[in-house]
PDB file of N, CA and C in Angstrom:
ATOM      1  N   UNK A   1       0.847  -1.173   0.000  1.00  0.00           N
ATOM      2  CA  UNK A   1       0.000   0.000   0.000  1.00  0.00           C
ATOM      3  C   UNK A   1       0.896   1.240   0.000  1.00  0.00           C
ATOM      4  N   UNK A   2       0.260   2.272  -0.787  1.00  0.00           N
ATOM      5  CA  UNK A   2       1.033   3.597  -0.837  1.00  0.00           C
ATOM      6  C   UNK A   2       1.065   4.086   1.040  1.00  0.00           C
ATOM      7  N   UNK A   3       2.478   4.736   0.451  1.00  0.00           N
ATOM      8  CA  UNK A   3       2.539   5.423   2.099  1.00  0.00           C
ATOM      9  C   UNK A   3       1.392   6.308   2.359  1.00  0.00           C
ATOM     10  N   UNK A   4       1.443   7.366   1.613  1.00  0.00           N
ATOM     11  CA  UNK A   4       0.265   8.297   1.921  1.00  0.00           C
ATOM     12  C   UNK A   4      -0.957   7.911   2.394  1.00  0.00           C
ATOM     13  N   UNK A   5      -1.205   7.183   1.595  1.00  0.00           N
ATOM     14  CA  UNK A   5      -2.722   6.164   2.057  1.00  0.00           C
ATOM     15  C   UNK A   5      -2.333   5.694   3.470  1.00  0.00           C
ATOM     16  N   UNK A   6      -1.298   4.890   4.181  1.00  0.00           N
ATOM     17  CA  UNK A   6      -1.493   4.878   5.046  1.00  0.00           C
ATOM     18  C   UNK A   6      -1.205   5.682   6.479  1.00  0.00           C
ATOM     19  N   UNK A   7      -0.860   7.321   5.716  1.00  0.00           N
ATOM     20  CA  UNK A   7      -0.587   8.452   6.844  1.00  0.00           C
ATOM     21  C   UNK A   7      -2.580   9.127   6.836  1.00  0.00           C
ATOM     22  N   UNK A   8      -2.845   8.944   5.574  1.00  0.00           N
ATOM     23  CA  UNK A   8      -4.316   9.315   5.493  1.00  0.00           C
ATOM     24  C   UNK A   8      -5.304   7.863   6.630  1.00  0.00           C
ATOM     25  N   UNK A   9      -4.877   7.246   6.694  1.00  0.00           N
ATOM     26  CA  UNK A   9      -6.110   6.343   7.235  1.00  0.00           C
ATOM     27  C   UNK A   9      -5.109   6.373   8.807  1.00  0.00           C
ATOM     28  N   UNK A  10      -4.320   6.891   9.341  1.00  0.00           N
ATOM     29  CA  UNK A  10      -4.206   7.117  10.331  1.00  0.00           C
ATOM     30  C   UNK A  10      -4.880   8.383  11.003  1.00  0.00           C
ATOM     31  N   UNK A  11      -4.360   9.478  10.365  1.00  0.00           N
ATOM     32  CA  UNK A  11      -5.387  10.858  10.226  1.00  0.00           C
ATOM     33  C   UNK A  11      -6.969   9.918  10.506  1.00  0.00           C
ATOM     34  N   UNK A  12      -7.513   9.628   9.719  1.00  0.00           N
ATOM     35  CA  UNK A  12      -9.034   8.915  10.256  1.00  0.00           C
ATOM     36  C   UNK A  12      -9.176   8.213  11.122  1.00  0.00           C
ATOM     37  N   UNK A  13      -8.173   7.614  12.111  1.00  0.00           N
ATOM     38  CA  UNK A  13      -8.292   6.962  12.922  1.00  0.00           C
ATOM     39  C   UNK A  13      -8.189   7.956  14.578  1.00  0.00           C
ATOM     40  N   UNK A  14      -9.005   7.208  15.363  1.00  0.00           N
ATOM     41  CA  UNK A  14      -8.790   8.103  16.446  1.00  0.00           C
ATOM     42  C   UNK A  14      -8.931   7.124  17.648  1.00  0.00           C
ATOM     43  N   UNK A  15      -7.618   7.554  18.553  1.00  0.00           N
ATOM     44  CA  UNK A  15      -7.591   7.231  20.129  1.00  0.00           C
ATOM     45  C   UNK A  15      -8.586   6.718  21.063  1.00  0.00           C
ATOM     46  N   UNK A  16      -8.542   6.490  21.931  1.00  0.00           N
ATOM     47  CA  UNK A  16      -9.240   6.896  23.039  1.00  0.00           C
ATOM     48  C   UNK A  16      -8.698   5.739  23.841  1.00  0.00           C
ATOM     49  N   UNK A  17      -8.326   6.541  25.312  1.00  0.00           N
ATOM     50  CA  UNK A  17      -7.756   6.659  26.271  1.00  0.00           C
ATOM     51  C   UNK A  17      -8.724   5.141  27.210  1.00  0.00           C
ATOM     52  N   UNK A  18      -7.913   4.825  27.124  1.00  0.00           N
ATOM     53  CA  UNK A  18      -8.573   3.471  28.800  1.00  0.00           C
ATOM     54  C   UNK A  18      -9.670   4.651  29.804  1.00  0.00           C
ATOM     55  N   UNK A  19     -10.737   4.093  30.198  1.00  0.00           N
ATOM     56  CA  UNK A  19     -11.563   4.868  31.181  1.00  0.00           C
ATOM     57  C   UNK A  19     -11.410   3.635  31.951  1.00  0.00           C
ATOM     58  N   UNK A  20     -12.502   3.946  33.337  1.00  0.00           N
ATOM     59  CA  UNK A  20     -13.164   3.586  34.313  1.00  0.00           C
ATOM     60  C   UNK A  20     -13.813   2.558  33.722  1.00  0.00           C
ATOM     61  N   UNK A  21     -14.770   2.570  32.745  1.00  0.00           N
ATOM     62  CA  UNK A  21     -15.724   1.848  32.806  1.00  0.00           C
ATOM     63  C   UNK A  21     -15.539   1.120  30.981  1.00  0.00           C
ATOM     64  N   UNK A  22     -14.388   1.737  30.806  1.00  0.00           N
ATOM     65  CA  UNK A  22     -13.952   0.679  28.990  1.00  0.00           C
ATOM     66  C   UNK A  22     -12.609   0.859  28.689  1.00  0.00           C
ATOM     67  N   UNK A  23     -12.133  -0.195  28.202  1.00  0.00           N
ATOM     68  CA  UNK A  23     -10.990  -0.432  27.715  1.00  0.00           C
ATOM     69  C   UNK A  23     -10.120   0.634  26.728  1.00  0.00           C
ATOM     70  N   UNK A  24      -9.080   0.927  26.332  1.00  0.00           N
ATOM     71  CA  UNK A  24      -8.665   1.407  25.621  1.00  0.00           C
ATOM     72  C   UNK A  24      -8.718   0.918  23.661  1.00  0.00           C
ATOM     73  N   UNK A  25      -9.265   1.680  23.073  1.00  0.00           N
ATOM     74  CA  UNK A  25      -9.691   1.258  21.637  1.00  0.00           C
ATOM     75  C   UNK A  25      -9.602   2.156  20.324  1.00  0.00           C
ATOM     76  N   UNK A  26      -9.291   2.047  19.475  1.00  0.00           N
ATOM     77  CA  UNK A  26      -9.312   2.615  18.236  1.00  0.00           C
ATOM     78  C   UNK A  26     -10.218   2.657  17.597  1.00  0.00           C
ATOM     79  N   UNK A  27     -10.982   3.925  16.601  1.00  0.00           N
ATOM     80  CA  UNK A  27     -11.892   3.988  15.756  1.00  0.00           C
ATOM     81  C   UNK A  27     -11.892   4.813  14.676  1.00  0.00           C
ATOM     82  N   UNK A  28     -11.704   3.622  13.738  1.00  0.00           N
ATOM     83  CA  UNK A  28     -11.607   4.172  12.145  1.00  0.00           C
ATOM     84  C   UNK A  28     -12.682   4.645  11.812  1.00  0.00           C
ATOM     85  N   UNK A  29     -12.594   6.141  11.500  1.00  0.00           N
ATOM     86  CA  UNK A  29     -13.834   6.742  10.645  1.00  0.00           C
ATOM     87  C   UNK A  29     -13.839   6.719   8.831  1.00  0.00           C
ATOM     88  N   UNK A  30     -14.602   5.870   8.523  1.00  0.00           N
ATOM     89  CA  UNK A  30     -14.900   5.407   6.950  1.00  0.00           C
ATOM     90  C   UNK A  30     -14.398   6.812   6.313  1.00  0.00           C
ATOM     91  N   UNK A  31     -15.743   7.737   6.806  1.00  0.00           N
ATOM     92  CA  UNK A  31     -16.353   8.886   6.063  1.00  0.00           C
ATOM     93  C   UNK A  31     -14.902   9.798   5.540  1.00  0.00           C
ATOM     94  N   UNK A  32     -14.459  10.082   7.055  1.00  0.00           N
ATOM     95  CA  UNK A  32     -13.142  10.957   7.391  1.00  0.00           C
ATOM     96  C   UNK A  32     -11.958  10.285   6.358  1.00  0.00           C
ATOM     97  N   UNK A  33     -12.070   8.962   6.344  1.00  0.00           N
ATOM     98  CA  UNK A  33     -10.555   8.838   5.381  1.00  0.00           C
ATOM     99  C   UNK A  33     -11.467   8.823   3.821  1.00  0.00           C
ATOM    100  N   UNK A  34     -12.576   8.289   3.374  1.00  0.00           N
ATOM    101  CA  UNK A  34     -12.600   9.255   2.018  1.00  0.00           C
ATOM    102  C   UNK A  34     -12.415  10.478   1.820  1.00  0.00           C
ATOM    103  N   UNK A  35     -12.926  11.278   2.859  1.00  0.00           N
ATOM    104  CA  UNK A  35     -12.768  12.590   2.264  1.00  0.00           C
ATOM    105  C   UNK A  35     -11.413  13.203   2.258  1.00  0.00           C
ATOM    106  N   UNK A  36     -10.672  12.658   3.039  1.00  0.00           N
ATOM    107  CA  UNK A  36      -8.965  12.826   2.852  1.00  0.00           C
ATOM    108  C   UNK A  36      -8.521  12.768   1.585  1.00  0.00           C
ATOM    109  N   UNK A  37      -8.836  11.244   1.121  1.00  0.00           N
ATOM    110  CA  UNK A  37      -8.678  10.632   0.110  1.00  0.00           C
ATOM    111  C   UNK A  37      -9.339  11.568  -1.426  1.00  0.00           C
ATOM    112  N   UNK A  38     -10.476  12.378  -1.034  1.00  0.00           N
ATOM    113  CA  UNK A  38     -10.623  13.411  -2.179  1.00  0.00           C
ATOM    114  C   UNK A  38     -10.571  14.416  -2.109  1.00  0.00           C
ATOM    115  N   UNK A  39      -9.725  14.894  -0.917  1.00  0.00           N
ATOM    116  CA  UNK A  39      -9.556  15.990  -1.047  1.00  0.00           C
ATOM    117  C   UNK A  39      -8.047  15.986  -1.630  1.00  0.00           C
ATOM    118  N   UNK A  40      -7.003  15.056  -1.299  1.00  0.00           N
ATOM    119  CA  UNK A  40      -5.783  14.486  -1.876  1.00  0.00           C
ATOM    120  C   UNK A  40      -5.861  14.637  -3.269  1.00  0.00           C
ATOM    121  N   UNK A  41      -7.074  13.788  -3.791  1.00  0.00           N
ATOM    122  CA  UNK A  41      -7.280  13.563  -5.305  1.00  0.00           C
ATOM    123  C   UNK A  41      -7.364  14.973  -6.316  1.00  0.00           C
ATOM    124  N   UNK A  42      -8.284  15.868  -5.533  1.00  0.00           N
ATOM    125  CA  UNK A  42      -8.451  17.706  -5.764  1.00  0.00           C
ATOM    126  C   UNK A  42      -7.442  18.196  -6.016  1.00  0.00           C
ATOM    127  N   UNK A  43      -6.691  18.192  -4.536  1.00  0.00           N
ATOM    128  CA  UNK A  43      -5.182  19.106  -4.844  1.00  0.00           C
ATOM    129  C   UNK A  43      -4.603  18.837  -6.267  1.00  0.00           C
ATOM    130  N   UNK A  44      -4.276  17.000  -6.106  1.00  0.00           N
ATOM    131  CA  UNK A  44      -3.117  16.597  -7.189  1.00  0.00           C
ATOM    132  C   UNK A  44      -3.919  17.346  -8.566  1.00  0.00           C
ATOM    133  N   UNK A  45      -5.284  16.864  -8.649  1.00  0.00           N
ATOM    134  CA  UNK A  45      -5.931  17.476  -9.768  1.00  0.00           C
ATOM    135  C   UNK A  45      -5.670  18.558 -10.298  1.00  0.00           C
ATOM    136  N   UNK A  46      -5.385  19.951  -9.529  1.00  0.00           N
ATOM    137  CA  UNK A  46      -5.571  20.994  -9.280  1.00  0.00           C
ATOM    138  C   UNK A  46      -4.243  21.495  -9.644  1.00  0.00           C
ATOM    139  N   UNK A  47      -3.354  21.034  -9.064  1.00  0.00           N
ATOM    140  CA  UNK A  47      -1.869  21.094  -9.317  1.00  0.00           C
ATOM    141  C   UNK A  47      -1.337  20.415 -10.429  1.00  0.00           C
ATOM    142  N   UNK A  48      -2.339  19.635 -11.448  1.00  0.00           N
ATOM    143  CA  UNK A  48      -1.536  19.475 -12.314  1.00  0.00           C
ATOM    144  C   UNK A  48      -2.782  19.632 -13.497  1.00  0.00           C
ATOM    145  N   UNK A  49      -3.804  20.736 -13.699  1.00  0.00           N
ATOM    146  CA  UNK A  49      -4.501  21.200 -14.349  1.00  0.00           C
ATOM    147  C   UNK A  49      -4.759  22.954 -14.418  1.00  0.00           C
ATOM    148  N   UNK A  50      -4.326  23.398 -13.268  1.00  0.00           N
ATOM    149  CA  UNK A  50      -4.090  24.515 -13.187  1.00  0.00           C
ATOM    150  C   UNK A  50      -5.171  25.079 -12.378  1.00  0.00           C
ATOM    151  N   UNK A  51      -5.707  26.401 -12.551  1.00  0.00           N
ATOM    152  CA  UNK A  51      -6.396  27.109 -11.585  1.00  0.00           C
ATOM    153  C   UNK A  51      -6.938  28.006 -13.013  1.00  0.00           C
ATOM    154  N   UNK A  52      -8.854  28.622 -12.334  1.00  0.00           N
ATOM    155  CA  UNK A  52      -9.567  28.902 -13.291  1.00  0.00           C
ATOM    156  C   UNK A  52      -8.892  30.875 -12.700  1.00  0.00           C
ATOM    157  N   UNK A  53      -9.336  31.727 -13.363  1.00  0.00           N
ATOM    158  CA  UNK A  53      -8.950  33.410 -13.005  1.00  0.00           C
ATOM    159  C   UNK A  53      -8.960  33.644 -11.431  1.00  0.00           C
ATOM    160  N   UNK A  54      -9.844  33.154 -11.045  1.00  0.00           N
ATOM    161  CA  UNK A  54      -9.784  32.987  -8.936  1.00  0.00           C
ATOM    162  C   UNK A  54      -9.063  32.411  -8.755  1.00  0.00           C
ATOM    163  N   UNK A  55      -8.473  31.651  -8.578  1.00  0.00           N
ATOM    164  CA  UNK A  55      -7.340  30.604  -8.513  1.00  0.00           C
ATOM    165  C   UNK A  55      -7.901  29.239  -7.879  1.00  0.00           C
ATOM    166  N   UNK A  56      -9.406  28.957  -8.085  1.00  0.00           N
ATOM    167  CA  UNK A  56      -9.931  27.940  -7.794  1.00  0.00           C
ATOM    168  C   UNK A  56      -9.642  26.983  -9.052  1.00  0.00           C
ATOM    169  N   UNK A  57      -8.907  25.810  -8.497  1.00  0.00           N
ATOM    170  CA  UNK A  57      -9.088  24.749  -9.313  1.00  0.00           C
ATOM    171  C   UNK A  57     -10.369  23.998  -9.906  1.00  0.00           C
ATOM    172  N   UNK A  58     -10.045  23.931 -11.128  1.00  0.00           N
ATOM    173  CA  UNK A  58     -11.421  23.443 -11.490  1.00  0.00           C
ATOM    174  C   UNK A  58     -11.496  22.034 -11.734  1.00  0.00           C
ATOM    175  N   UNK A  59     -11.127  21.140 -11.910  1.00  0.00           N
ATOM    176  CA  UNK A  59     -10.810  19.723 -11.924  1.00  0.00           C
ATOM    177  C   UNK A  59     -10.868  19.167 -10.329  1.00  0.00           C
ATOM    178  N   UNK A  60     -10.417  20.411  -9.318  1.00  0.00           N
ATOM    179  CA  UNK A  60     -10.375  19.677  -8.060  1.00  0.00           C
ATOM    180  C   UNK A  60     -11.930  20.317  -7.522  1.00  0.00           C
ATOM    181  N   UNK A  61     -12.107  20.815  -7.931  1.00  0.00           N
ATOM    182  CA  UNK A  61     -13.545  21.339  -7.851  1.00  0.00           C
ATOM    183  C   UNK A  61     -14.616  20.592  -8.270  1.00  0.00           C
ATOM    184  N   UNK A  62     -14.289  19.922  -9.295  1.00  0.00           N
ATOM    185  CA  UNK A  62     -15.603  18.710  -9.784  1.00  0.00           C
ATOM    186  C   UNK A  62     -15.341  17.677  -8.928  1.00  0.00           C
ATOM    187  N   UNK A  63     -14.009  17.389  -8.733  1.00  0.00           N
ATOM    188  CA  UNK A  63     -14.243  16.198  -7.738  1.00  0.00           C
ATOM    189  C   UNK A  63     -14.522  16.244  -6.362  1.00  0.00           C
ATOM    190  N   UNK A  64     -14.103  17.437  -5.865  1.00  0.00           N
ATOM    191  CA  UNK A  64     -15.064  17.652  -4.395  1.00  0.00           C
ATOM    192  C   UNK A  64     -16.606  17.780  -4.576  1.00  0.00           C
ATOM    193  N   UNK A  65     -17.177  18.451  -5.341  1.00  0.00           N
ATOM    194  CA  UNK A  65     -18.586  18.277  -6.180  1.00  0.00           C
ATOM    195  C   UNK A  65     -19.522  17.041  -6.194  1.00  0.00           C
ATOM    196  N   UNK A  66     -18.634  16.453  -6.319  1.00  0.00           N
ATOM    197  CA  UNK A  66     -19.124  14.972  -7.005  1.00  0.00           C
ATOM    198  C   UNK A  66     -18.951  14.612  -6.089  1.00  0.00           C
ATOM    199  N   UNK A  67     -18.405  14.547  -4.954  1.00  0.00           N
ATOM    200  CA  UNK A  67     -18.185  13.722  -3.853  1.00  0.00           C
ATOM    201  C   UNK A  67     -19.279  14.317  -2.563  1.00  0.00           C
ATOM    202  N   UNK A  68     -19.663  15.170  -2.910  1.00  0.00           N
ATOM    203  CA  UNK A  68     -19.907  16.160  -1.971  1.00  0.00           C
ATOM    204  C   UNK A  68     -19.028  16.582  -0.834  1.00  0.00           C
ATOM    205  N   UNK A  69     -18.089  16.902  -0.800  1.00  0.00           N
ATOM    206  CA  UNK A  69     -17.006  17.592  -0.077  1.00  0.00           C
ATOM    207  C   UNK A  69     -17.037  19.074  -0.122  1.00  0.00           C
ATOM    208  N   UNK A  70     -17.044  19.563   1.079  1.00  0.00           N
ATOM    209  CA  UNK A  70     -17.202  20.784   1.189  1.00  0.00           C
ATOM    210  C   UNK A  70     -15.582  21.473   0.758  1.00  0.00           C
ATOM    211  N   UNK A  71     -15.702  22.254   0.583  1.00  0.00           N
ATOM    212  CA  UNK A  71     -14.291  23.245   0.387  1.00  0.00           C
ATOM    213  C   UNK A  71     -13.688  24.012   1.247  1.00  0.00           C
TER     214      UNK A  71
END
């Protein structure tokens, strides 16, 4: 597996501390590492298609779009 992919699905993953009353456990959020994953896809898009007169990418713009990813 690409490295990135697995610094992105760490980013989605989250802690939590031993309590009183539960064990110490990890929880991968699905949602959180796609949207990493397209917002990753945007940039590269973006950076290698250019930027419209605003300097909003437009290629990374359809794919946050399409994904529904906010900006």
């Amino acid at each position: 597996m690409n490295e990135r992919i697995r610094e992105l699905a760490e980013q989605a993953t989250k802690h939590y501390p031993a309590t009183a009353s539960s064990g110490e456990f990890w929880a991968f959020d699905k949602e959180k590492f796609a949207e990493l994953i397209v917002r990753e896809c945007a940039k590269i898009a973006d950076d290698g298609y250019g930027a419209d007169h605003f300097g909003n990418g437009i290629a990374g713009y359809q794919l946050l779009n399409h994904f529904g990813v906010k900006r």
